[in-house]
Protein backbone atom coordinates (compact mmCIF):
# COMPACT_ATOMS: atom_id res chain seq x y z
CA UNK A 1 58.09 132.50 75.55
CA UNK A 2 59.93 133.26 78.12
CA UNK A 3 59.71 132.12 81.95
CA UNK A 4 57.59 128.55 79.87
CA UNK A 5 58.69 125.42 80.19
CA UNK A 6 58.17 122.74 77.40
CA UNK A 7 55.67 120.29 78.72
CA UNK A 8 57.20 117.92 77.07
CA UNK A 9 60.10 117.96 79.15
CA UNK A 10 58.68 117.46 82.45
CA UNK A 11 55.53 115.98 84.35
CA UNK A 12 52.42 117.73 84.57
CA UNK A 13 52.14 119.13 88.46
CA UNK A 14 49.29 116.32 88.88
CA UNK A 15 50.65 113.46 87.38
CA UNK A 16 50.88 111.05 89.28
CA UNK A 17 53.21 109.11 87.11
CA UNK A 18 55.95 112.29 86.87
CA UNK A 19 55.93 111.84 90.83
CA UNK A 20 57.01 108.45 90.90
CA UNK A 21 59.78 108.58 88.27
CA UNK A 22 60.93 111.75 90.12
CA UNK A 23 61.25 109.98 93.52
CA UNK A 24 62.56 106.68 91.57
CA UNK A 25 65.70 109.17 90.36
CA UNK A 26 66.06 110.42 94.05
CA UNK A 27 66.45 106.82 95.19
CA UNK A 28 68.90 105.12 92.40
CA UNK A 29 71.48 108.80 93.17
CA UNK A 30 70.66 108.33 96.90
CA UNK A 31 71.62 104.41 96.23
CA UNK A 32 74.82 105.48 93.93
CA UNK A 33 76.23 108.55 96.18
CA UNK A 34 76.06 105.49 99.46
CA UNK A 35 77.48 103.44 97.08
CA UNK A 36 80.50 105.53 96.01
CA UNK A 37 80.98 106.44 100.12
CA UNK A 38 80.97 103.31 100.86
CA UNK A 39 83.63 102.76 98.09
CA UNK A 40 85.55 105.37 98.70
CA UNK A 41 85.64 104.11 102.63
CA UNK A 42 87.27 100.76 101.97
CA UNK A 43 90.43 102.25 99.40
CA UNK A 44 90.82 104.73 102.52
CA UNK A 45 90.99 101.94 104.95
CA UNK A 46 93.38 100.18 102.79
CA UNK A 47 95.95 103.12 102.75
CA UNK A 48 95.52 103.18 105.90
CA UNK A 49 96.61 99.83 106.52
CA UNK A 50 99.26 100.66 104.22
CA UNK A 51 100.71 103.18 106.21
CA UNK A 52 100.37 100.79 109.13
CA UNK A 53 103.12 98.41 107.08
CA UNK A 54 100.35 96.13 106.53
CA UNK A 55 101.43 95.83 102.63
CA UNK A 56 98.89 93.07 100.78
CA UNK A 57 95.71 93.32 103.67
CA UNK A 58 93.04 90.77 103.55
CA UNK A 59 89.74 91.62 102.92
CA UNK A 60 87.98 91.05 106.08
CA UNK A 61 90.94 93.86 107.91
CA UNK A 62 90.11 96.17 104.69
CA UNK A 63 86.30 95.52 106.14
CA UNK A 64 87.26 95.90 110.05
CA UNK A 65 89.05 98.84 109.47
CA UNK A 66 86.43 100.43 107.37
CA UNK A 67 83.11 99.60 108.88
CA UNK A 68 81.63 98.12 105.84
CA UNK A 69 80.31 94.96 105.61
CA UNK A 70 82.60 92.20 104.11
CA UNK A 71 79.94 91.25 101.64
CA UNK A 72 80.27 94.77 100.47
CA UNK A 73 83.87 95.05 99.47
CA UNK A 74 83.48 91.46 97.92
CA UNK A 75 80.69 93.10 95.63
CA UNK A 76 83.03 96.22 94.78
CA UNK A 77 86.56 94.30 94.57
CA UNK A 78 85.77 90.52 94.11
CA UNK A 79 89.70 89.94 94.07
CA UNK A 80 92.90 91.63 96.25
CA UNK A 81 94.42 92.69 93.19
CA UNK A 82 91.76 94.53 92.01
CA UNK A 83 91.37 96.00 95.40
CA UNK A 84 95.10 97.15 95.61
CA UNK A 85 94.86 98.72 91.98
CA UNK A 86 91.65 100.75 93.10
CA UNK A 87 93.68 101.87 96.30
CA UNK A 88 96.65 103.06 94.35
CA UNK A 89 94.41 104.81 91.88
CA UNK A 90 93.10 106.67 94.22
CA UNK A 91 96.40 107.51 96.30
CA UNK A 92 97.67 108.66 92.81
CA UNK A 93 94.32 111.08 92.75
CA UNK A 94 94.76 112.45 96.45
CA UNK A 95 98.38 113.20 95.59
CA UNK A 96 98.39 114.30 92.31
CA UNK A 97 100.19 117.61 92.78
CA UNK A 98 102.89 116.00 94.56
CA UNK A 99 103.81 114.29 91.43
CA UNK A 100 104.95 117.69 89.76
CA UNK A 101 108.24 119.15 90.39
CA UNK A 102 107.56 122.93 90.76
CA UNK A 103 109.98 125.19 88.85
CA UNK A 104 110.96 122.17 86.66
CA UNK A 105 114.99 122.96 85.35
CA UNK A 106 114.76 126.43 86.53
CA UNK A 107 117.24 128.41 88.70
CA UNK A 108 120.75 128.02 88.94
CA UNK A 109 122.30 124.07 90.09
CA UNK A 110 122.09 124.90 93.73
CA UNK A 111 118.55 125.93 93.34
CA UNK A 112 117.60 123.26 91.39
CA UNK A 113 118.87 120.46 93.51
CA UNK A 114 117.59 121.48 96.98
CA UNK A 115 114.30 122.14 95.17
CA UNK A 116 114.13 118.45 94.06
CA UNK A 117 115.35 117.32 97.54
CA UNK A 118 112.57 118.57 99.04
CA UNK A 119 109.84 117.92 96.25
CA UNK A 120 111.12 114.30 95.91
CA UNK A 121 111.23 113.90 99.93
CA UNK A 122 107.89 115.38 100.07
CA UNK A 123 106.37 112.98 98.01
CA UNK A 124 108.56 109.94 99.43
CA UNK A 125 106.63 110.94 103.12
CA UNK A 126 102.70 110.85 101.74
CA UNK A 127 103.23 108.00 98.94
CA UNK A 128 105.98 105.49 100.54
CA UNK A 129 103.79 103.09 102.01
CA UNK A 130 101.66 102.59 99.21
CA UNK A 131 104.83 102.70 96.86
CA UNK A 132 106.09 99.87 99.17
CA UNK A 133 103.00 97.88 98.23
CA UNK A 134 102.71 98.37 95.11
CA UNK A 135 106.67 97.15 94.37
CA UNK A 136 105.77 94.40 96.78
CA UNK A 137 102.42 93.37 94.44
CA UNK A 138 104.24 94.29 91.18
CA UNK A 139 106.19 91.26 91.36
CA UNK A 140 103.38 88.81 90.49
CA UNK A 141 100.53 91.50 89.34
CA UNK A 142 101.26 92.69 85.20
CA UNK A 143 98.55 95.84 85.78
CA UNK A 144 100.38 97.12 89.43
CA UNK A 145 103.98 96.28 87.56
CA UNK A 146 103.01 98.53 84.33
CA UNK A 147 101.23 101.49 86.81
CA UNK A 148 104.26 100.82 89.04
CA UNK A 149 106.59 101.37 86.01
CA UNK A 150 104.75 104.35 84.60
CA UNK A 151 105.10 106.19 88.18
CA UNK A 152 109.22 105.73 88.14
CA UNK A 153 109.48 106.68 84.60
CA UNK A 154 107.60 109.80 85.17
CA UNK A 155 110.30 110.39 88.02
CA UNK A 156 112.84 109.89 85.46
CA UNK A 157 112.01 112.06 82.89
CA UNK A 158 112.01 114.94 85.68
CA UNK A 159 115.69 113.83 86.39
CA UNK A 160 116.78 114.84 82.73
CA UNK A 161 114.75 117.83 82.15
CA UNK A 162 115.72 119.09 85.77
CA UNK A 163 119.22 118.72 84.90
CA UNK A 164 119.22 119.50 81.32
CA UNK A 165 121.97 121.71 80.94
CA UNK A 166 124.92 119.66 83.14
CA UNK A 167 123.44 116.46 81.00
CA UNK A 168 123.36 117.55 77.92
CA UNK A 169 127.13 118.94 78.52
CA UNK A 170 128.41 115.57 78.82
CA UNK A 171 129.52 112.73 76.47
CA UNK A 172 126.36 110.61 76.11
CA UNK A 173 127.65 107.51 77.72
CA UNK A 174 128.79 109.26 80.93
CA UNK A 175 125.42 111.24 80.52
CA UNK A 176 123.65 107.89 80.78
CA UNK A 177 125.32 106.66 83.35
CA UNK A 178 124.95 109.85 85.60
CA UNK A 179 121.35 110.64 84.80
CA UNK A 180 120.63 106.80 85.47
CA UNK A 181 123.13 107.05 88.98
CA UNK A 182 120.69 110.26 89.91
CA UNK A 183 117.77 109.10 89.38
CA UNK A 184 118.34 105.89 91.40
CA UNK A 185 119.01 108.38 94.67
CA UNK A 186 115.75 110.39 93.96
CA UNK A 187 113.48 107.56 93.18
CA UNK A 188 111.07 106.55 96.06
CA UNK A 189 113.14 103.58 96.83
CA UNK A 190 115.77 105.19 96.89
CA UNK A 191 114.54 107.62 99.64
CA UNK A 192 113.61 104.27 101.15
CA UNK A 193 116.99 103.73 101.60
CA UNK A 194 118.25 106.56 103.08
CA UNK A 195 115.10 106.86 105.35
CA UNK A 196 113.78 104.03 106.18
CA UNK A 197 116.95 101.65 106.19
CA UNK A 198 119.40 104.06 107.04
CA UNK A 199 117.20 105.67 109.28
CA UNK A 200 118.04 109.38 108.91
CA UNK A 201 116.17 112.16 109.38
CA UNK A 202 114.73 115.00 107.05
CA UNK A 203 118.01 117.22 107.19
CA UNK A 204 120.52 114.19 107.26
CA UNK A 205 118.51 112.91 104.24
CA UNK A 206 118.30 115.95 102.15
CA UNK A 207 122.54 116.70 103.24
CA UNK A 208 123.58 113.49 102.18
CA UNK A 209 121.48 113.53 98.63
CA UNK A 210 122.89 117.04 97.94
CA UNK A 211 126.29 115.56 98.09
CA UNK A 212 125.45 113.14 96.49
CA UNK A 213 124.17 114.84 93.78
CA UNK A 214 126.57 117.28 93.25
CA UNK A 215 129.35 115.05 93.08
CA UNK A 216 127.27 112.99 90.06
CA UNK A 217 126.76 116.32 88.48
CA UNK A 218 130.11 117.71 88.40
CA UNK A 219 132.33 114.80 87.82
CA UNK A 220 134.40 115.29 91.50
């Protein structure tokens, strides 16, 4: 009938019983949703410490910086490397769209390369600390190396199917060898290079790349 519940499928409006189990629910989601904050809190403070150039952070700054108790991120990462993962996982999350290269092999070569310079330069200035962690932790950590790994070859495969059409025009050797010379200049550590150690800016950055580029792509 309509506008009748099944009273099988919820306490009568005087039990007692129903009352309790209702306000036991409100207290184990009030307990998870604090919980999940509280979570969410530390990986924060971690990029943030990140960004900071503080690369592998100890627990007890992870705790200072995010005002929860030591004990706390002990209980929800008992080790660094677990801790690092979790932060990366959730950079990856906050950044996800980033990770796309819009209008992916369309336009003519022009189009297509600025559009990657500033896509790929984009994405160098929100993930570059954390990338620079991660490579750092990679070295000795299997799970950070094989996320680590999965993030450049997803860069990668953008490279060919960006460039499809100059690629695919060339012997296979030399196409090899230039899709493997471009993606080295568009991967983030490659932007590291140009940005970080060679200290340019944006527009020296994205000038020197198009050359770069260019000259890969058409054999000059």
């Amino acid at each position: 009938m309509s506008g009748v519940v099944n009273a099988d499928l919820q306490p009568a409006a005087d039990d007692p019983a129903g009352d309790d189990e209702a306000e036991e629910l409100v207290r184990v989601d009030g307990r998870t949703a604090r919980r999940d904050r509280n979570q969410l809190a530390v990986l924060d403070a971690a990029l943030e410490l990140f960004r900071e150039g503080n690369l592998a952070p100890k627990p007890e700054e992870v705790a200072n910086r995010s005002g929860i108790s030591l004990r706390s991120v002990y209980r929800y990462f008992s080790e660094p490397p677990a801790l690092l993962l979790a932060a990366m996982a959730r950079h990856v999350e906050l950044v996800e769209p980033l990770w796309y290269l819009p209008g992916l092999g369309q336009g003519s070569l022009d189009e297509r390369v600025e559009r990657l310079i500033a896509a790929r330069i984009e994405l160098y200035e929100k993930v570059g600390p954390t990338a620079r962690a991660a490579r750092l932790a990679a070295i000795t950590n299997p799970l950070i190396h094989d996320q680590f790994r999965r993030g450049r070859d997803r860069l990668r495969s953008q490279i060919e199917a960006h460039f499809a059409p100059e690629l695919q025009a060339m012997p296979e050797e030399r196409h090899r060898a230039v899709a493997a010379a471009v993606d080295v200049l568009f991967q983030l550590d490659g932007l590291e290079y140009y940005m970080v150690y060679r200290a340019l800016s944006v527009a020296q950055t994205s000038a020197w790349l198009k050359i770069a580029v260019l000259t890969q792509l058409s054999g000059s």
